[in-house]
Protein backbone atom coordinates (compact mmCIF):
# COMPACT_ATOMS: atom_id res chain seq x y z
CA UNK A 1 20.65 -62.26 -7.19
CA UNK A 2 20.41 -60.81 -3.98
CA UNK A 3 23.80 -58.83 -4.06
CA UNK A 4 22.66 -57.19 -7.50
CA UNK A 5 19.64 -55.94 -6.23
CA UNK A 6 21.87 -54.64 -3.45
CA UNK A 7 24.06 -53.13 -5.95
CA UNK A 8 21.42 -51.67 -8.44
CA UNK A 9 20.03 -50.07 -5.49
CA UNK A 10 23.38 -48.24 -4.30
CA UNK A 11 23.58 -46.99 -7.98
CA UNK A 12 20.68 -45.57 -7.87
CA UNK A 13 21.41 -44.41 -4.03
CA UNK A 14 24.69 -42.25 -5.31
CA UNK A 15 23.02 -41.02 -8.31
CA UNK A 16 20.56 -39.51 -6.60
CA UNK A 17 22.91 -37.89 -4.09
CA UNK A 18 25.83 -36.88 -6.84
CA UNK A 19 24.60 -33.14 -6.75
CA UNK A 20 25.50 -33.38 -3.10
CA UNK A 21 28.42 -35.18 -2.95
CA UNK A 22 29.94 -35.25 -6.31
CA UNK A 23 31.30 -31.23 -6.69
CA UNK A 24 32.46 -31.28 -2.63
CA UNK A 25 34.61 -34.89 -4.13
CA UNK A 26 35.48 -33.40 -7.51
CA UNK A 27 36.56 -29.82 -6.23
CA UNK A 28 40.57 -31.05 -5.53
CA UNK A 29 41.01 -32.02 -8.98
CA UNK A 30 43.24 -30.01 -11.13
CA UNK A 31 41.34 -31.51 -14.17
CA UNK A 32 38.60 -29.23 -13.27
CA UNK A 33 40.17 -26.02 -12.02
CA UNK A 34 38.80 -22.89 -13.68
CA UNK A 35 40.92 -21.53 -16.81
CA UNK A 36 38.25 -19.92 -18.46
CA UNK A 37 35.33 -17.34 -17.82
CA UNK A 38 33.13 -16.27 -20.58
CA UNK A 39 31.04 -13.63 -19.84
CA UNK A 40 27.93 -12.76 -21.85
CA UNK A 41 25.57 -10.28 -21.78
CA UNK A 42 27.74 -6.88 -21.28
CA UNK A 43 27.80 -3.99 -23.34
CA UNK A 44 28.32 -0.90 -20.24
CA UNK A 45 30.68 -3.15 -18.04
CA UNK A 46 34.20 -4.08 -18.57
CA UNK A 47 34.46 -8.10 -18.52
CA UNK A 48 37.36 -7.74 -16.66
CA UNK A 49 35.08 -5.74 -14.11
CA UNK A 50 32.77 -8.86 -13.74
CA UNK A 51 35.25 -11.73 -13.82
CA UNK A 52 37.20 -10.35 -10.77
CA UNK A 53 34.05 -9.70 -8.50
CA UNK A 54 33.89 -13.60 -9.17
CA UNK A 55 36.68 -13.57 -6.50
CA UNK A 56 38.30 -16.25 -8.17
CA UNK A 57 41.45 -17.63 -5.96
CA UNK A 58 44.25 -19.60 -7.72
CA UNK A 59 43.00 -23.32 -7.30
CA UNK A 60 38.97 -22.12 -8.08
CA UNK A 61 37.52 -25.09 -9.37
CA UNK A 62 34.56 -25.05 -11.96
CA UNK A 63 32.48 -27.19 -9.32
CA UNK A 64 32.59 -24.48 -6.67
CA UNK A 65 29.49 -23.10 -5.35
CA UNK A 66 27.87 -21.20 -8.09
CA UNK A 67 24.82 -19.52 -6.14
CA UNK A 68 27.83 -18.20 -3.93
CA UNK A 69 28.69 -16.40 -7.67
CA UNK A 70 25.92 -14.61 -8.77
CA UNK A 71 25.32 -13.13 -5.62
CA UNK A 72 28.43 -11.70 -5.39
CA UNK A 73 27.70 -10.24 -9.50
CA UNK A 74 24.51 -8.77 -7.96
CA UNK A 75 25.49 -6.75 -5.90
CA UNK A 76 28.32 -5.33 -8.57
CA UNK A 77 27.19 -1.79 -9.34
CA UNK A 78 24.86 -1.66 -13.04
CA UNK A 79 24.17 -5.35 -12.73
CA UNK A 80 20.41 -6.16 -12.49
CA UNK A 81 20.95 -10.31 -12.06
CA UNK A 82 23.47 -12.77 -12.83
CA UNK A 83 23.59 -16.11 -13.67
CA UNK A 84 26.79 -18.33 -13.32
CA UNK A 85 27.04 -22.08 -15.24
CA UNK A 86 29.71 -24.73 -15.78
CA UNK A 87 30.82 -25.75 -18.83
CA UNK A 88 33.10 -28.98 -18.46
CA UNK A 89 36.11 -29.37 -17.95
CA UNK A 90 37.52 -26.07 -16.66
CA UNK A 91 34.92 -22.73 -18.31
CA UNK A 92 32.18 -20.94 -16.03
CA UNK A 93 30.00 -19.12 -17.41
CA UNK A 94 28.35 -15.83 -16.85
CA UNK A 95 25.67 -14.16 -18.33
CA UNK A 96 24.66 -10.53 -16.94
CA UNK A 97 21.32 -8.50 -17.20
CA UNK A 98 22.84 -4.77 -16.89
CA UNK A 99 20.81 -1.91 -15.67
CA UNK A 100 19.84 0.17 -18.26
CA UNK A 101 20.63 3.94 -18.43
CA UNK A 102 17.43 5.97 -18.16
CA UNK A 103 19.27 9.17 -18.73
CA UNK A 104 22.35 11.46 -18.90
CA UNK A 105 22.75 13.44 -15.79
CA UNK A 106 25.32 15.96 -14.75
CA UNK A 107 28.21 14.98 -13.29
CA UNK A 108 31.35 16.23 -11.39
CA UNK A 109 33.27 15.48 -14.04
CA UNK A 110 30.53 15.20 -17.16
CA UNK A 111 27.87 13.35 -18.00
CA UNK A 112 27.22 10.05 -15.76
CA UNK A 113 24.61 7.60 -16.52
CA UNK A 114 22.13 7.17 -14.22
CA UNK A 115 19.42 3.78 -13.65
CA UNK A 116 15.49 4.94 -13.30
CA UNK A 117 15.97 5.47 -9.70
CA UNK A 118 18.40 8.43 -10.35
CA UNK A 119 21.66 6.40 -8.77
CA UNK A 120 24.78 6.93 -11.03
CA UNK A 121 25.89 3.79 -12.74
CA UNK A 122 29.45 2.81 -13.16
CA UNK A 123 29.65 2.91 -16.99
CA UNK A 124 31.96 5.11 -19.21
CA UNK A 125 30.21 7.64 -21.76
CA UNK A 126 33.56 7.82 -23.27
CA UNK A 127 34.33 4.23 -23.87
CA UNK A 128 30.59 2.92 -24.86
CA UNK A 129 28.33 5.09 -25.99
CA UNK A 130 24.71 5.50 -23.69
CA UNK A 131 21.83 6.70 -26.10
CA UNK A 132 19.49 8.34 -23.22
CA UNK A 133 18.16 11.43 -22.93
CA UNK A 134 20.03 14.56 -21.58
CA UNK A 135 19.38 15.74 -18.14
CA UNK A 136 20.31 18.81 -15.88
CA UNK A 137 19.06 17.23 -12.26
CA UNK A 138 18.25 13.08 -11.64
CA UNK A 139 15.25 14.27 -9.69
CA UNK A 140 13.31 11.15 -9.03
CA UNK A 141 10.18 12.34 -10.57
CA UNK A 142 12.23 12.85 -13.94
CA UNK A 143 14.15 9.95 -14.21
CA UNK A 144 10.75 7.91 -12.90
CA UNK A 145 9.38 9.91 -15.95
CA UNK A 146 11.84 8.83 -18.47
CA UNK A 147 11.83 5.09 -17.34
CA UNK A 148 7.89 4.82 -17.80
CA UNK A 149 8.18 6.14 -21.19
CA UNK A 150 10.39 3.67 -22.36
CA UNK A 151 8.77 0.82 -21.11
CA UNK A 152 5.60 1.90 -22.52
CA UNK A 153 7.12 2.99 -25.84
CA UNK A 154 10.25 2.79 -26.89
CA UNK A 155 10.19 4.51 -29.84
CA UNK A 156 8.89 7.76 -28.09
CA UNK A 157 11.68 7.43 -25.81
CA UNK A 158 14.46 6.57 -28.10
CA UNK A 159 13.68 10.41 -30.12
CA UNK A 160 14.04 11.89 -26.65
CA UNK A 161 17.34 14.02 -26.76
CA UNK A 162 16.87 15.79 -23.37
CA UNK A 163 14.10 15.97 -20.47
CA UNK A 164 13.69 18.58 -17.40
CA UNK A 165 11.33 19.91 -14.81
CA UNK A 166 8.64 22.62 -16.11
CA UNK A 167 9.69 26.00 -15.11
CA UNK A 168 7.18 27.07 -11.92
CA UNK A 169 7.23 23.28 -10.38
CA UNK A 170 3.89 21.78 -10.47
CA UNK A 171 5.10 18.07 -11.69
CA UNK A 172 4.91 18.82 -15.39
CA UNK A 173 8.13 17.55 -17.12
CA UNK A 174 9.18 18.61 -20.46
CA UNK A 175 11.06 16.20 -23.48
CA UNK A 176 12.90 17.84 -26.16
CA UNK A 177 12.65 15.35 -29.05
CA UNK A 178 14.49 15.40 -32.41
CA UNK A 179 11.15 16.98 -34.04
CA UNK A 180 9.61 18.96 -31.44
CA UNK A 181 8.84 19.37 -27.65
CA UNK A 182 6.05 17.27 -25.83
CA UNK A 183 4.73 18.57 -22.30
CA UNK A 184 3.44 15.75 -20.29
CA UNK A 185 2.19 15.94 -16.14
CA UNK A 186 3.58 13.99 -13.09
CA UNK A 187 2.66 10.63 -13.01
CA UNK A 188 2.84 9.44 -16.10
CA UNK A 189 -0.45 7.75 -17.48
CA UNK A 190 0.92 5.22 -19.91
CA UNK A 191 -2.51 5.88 -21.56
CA UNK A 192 -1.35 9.13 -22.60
CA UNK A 193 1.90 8.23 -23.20
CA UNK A 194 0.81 6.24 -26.04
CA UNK A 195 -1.60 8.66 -27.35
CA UNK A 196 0.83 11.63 -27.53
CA UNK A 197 3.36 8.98 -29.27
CA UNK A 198 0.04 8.00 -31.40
CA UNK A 199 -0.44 11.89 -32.90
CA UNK A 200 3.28 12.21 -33.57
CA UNK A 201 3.14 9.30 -35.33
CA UNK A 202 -0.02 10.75 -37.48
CA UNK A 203 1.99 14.29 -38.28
CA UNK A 204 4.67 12.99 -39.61
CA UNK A 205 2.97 10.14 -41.64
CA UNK A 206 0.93 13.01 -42.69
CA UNK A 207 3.98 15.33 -43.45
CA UNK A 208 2.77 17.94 -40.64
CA UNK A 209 4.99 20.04 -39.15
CA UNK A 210 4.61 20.45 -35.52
CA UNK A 211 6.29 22.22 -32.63
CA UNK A 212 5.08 20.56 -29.80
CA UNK A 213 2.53 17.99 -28.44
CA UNK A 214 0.56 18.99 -24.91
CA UNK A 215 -0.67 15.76 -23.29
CA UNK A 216 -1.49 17.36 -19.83
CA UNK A 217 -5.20 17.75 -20.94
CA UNK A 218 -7.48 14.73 -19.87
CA UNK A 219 -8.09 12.67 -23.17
CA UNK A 220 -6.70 15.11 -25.66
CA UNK A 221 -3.81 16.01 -27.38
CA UNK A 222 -3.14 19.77 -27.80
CA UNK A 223 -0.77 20.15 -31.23
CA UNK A 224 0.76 23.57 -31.59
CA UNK A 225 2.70 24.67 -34.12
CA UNK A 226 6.06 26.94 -34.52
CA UNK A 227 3.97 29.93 -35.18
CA UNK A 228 1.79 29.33 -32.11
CA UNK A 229 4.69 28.58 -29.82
CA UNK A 230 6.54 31.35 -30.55
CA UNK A 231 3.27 33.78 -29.82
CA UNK A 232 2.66 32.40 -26.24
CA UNK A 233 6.28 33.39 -26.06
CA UNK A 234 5.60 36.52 -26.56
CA UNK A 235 2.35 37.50 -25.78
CA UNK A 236 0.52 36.64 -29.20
CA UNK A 237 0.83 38.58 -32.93
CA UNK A 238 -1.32 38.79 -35.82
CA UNK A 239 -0.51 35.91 -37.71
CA UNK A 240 -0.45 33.32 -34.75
CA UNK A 241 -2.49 30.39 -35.33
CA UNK A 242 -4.50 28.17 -32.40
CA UNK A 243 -3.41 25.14 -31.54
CA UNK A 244 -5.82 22.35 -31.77
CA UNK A 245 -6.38 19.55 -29.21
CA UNK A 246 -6.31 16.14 -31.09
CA UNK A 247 -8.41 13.30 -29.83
CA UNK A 248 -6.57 10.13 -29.94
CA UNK A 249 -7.42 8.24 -32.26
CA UNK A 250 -8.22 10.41 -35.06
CA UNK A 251 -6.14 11.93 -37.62
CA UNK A 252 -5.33 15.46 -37.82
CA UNK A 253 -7.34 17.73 -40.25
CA UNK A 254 -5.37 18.90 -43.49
CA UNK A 255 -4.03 22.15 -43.67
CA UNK A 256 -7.21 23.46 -45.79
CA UNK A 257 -9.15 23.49 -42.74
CA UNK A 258 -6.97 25.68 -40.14
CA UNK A 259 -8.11 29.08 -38.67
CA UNK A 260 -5.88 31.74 -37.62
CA UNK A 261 -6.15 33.21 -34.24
CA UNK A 262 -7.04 36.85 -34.13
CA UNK A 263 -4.45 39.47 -32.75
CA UNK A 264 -4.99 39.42 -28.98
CA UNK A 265 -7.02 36.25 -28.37
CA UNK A 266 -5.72 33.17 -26.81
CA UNK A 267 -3.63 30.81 -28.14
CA UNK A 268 -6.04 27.76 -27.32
CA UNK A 269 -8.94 26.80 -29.17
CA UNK A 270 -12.63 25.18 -29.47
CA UNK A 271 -11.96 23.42 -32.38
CA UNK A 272 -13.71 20.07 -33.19
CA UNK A 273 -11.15 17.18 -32.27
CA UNK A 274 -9.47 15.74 -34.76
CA UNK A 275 -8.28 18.76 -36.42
CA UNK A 276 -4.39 19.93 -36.27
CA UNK A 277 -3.78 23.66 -36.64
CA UNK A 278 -0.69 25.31 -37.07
């Protein structure tokens, strides 16, 4: 009786201490040496890029240290965290959060992809496409820019085809979109991120054609259209009509109830919110 207690309790004894033991013991097997690595979670980086900063050696075994890994995947260039499991016999594997492109920036030799703190990321335009917006300059302010937009929306961010500075400094940034322009100030409120995304939305549920959105006024959206842009470009005309800041939240006012700007007068106007002018 006694000696099985003895025994049940030196089970129990190595069980409990396998985790420390048991991969250290198991390692010289060639049952368990590596012959497979499946990687998961790429779509910038070249599999082959991640398996060899693994830093496999011939006799790797799948019970080596895995912490050991994903450290060494983390600090591969575009890779945000990595995880490393074993899959028994003789398969580790990997799975990879990548850093996402915020934008397009120019390059040496083209376009390079560059992460939301403006640092080029090792990934190939040429081999896998990168849908982010166009960019002349990573300034930090832009790129910062670029990367709050898309995590408060998406969408807006997705229909941005290029971004830059605002001519004259002063922290404004301007997105060319694939239906108009939007002119937002340095930082970013998500607040009026979503509202300027909110009135696009409207317009073109609406069937409105606009030319650009103006979110740099405190809890308004100013909606100009082509007519009115192209009269601030050149100092105004008969037929230019006023743009109209849109309160968020409301819809913009049919067409019946626009006003056209008389020849001279500024392009901006007093108009009740909720109404859209072109």
């Amino acid at each position: 009786m006694r000696v099985r207690r003895v025994a049940l309790v030196a089970g129990v004894l190595l069980a409990l201490t396998a985790p420390l033991w048991g991969p250290p013991a198991l390692r010289p097997f060639r049952f368990f040496a590596v012959r497979h690595v499946e990687v998961r979670g790429v779509h910038y980086l070249d599999p082959a890029t991640v398996v060899a900063a693994l830093k496999l050696g011939p006799s790797a075994s799948v019970w080596a240290e895995t912490k050991g890994m994903a450290r060494r995947l983390s600090g591969l260039a575009g890779v945000k965290s990595a995880t490393v499991m074993r899959r028994l016999p003789s398969t580790l594997v990997v799975t990879v959060a990548e850093e996402e492109p915020v934008a397009l920036a120019e390059g040496p030799t083209g376009l390079v992809p560059v992460d939301d703190s403006g640092r080029p990321l090792p990934y190939d335009p040429a081999v896998t496409p990168v849908d982010a917006p166009v960019v002349e300059r990573a300034s930090p302010s832009l790129v910062a820019s670029l990367a709050e937009i898309r995590a408060t929306d998406y969408g807006l961010f997705a229909a941005i085809t290029a971004a830059r500075a605002a001519a004259g400094g002063g922290g404004d940034v301007v997105l060319d979109l694939e239906d108009g322009r939007v002119r937002l100030t340095t930082p970013l409120d998500p607040a009026v991120v979503r509202a300027v995304s909110a009135v696009r939305q409207d317009l073109v549920a609406r069937g409105q054609p606009w030319q650009e959105l103006d979110g740099r006024f405190r809890g308004w959206v100013v909606v100009r259209r082509a007519a009115a842009v192209a009269a601030r470009g050149t100092g105004g005309g008969a037929r230019a009509r006023r743009p109209v800041p849109v309160k968020p939240g409301r819809r913009a006012a049919p067409a019946a109830h626009r006003r056209a700007v008389r020849p001279g007068r500024s392009g901006r106007s007093a108009t009740p919110a909720g109404r859209a002018s072109a």
